[in-house]
C-alpha atoms as a PDB file:
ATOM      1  CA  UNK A   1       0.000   0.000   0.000  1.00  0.00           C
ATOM      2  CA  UNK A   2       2.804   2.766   0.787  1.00  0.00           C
ATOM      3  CA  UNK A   3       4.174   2.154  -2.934  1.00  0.00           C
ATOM      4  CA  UNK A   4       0.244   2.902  -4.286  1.00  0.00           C
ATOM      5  CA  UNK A   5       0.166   6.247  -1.791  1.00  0.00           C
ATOM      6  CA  UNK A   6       3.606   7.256  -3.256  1.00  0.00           C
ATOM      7  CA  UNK A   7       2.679   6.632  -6.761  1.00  0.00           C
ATOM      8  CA  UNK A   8      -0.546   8.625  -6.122  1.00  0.00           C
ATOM      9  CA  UNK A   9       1.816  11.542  -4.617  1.00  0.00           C
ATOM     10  CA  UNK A  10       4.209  11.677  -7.010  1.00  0.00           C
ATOM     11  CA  UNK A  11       1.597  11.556 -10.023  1.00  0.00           C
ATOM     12  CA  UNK A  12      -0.534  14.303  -8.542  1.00  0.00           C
ATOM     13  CA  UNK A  13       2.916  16.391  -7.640  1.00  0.00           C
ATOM     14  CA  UNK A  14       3.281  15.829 -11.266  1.00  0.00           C
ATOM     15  CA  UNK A  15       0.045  17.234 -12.423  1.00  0.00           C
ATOM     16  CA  UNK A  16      -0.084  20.095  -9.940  1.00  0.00           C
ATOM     17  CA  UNK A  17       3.750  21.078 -11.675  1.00  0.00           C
ATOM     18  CA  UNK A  18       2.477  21.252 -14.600  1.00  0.00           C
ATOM     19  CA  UNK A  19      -0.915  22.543 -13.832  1.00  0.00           C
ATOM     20  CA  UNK A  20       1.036  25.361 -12.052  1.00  0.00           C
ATOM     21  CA  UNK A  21       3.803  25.569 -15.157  1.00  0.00           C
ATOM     22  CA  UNK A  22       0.711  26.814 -17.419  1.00  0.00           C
ATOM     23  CA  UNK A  23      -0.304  29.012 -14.926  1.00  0.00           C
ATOM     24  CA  UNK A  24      -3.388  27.252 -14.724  1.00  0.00           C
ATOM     25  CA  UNK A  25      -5.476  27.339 -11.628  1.00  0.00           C
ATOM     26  CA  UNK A  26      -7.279  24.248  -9.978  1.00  0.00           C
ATOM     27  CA  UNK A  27     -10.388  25.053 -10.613  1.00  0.00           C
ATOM     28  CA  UNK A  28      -9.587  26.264 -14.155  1.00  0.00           C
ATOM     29  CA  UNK A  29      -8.358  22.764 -14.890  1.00  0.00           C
ATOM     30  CA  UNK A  30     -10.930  20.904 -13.089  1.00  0.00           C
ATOM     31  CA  UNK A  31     -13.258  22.925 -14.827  1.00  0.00           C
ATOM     32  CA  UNK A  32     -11.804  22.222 -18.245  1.00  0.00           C
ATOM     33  CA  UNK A  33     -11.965  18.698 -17.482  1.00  0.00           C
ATOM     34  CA  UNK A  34     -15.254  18.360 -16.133  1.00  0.00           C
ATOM     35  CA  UNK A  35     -14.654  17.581 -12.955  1.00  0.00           C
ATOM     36  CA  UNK A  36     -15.356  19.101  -9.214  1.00  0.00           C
ATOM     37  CA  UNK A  37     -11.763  21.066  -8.549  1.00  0.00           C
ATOM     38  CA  UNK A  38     -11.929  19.640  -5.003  1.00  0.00           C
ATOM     39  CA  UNK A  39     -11.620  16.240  -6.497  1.00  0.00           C
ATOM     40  CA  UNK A  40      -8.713  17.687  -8.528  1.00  0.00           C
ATOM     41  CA  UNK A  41      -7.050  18.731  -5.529  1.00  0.00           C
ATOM     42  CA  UNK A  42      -7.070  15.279  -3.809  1.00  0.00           C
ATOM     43  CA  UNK A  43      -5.676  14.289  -6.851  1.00  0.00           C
ATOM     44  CA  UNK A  44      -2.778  17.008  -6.708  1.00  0.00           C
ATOM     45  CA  UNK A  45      -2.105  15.613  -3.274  1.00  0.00           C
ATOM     46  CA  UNK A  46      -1.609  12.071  -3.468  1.00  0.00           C
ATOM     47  CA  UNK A  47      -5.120  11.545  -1.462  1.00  0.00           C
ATOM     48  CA  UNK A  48      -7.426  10.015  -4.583  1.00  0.00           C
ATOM     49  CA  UNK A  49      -6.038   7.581  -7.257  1.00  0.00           C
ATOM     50  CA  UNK A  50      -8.101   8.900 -10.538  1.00  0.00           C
ATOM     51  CA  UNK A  51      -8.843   5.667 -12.542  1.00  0.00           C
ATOM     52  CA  UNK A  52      -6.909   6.144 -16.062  1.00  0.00           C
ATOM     53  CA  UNK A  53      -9.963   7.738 -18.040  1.00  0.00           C
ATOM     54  CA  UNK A  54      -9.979  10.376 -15.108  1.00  0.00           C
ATOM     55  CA  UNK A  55      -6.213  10.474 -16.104  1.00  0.00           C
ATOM     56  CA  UNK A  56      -6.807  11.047 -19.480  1.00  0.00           C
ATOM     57  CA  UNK A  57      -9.160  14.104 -18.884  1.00  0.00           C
ATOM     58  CA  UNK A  58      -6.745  15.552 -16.676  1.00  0.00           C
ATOM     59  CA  UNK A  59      -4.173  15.047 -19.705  1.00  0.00           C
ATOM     60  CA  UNK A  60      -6.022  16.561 -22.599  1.00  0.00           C
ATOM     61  CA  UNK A  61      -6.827  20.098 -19.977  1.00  0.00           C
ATOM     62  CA  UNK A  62      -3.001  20.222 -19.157  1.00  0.00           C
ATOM     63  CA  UNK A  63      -2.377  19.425 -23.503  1.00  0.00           C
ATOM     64  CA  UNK A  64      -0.142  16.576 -22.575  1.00  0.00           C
ATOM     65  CA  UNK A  65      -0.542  12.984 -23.664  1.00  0.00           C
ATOM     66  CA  UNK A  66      -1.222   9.868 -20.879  1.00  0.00           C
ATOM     67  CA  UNK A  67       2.608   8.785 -21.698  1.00  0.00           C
ATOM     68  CA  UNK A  68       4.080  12.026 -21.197  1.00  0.00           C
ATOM     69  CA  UNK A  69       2.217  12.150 -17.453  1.00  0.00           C
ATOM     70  CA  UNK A  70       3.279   8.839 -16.412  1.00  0.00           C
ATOM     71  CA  UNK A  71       6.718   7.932 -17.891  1.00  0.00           C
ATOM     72  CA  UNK A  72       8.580  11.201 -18.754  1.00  0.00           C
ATOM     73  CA  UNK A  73      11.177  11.462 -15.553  1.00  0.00           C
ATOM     74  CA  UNK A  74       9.474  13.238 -12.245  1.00  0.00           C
ATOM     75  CA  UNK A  75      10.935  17.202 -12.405  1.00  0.00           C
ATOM     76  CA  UNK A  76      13.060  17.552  -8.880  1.00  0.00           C
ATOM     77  CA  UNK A  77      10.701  20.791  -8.658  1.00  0.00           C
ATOM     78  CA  UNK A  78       7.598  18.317  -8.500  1.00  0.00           C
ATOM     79  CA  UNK A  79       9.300  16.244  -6.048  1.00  0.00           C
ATOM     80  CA  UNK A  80       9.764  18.843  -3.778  1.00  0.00           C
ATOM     81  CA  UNK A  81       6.609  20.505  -4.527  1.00  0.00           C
ATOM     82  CA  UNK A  82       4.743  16.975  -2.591  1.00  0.00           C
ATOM     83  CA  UNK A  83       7.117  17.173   0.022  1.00  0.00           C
ATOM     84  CA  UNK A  84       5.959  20.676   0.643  1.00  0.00           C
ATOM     85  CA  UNK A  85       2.404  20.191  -0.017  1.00  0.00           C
ATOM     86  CA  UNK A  86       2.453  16.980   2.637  1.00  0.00           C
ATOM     87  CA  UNK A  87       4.244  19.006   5.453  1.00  0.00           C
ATOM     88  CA  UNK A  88       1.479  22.299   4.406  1.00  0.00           C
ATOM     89  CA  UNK A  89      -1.061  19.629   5.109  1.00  0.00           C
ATOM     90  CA  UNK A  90      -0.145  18.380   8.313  1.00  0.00           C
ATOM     91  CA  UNK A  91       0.348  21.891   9.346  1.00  0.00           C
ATOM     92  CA  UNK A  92      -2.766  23.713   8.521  1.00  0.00           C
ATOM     93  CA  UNK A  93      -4.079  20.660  11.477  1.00  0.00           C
ATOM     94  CA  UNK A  94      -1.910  22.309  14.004  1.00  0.00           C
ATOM     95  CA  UNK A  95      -3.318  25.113  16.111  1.00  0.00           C
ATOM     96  CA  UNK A  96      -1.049  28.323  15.836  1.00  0.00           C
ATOM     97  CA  UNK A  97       1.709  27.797  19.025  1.00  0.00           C
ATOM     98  CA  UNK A  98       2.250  23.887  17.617  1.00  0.00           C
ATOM     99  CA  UNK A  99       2.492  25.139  14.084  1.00  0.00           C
ATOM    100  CA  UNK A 100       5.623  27.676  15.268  1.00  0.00           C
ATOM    101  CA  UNK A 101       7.127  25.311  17.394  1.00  0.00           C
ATOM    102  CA  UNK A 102       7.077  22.467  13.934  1.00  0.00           C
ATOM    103  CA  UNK A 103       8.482  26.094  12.018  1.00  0.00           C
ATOM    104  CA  UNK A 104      11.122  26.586  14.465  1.00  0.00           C
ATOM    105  CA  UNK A 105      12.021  22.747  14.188  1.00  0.00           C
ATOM    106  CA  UNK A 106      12.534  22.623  10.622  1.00  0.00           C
ATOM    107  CA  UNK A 107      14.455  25.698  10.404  1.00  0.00           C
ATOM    108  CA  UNK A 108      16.953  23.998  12.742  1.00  0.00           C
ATOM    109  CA  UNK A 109      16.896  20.952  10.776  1.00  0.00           C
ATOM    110  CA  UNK A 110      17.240  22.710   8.026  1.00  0.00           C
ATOM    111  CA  UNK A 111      20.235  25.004   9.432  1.00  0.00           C
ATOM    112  CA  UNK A 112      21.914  21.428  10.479  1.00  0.00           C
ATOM    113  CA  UNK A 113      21.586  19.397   7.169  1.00  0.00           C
ATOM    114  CA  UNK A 114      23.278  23.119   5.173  1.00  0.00           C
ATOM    115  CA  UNK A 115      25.958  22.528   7.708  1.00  0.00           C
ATOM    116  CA  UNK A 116      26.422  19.200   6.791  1.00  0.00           C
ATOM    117  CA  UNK A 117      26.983  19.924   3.314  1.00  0.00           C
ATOM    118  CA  UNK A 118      29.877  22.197   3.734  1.00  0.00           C
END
């Protein structure tokens, strides 16, 4: 099951990059492919698997082909964009004090994995 919740995460990473790379907006899209733009956002972040017509629709609004979603090589920018979105996620659950104290946490890690590098 954790290699079907990272394939949905990385695929909807994937579509929000590109959604986002036309400078489309969610609902645009979802709108263009006939479908409810909360739906699309689930999709976006890894929470709904769309079956492969759903796919498809999602394709033709971003002008891309099925192929080009699913086997072209993930963009580092979309990886990091579903790291991002997941931590946003858990966040916005947080009240205010526990979502500064998780802030302050990853700017140390943060701070500690730059040091590393040097």
């Amino acid at each position: 099951m954790a290699d079907n919740t990272r394939l949905a995460r990385e695929v909807g990473a994937k579509i929000k990059y590109l959604r986002q790379k036309r400078g489309l907006s969610q609902e645009a899209l979802a709108l263009s492919c006939d479908m409810n733009p909360a739906f699309l956002g689930h999709v976006e972040r890894g929470m709904r698997s769309p079956t492969l017509n759903t796919l498809q629709r999602i394709c033709d609004g971003l002008g891309i082909t099925l192929t080009e979603l699913l086997l072209t090589e993930p963009d580092a920018d979309a990886d990091n964009a579903a790291a991002i979105q997941h931590v946003t996620d858990r966040m916005r659950r947080l009240s205010p004090a526990q979502a500064a104290h998780v802030a302050e946490l990853v700017e140390q890690v943060c701070c500690l994995l730059e040091d590393a590098k040097q």
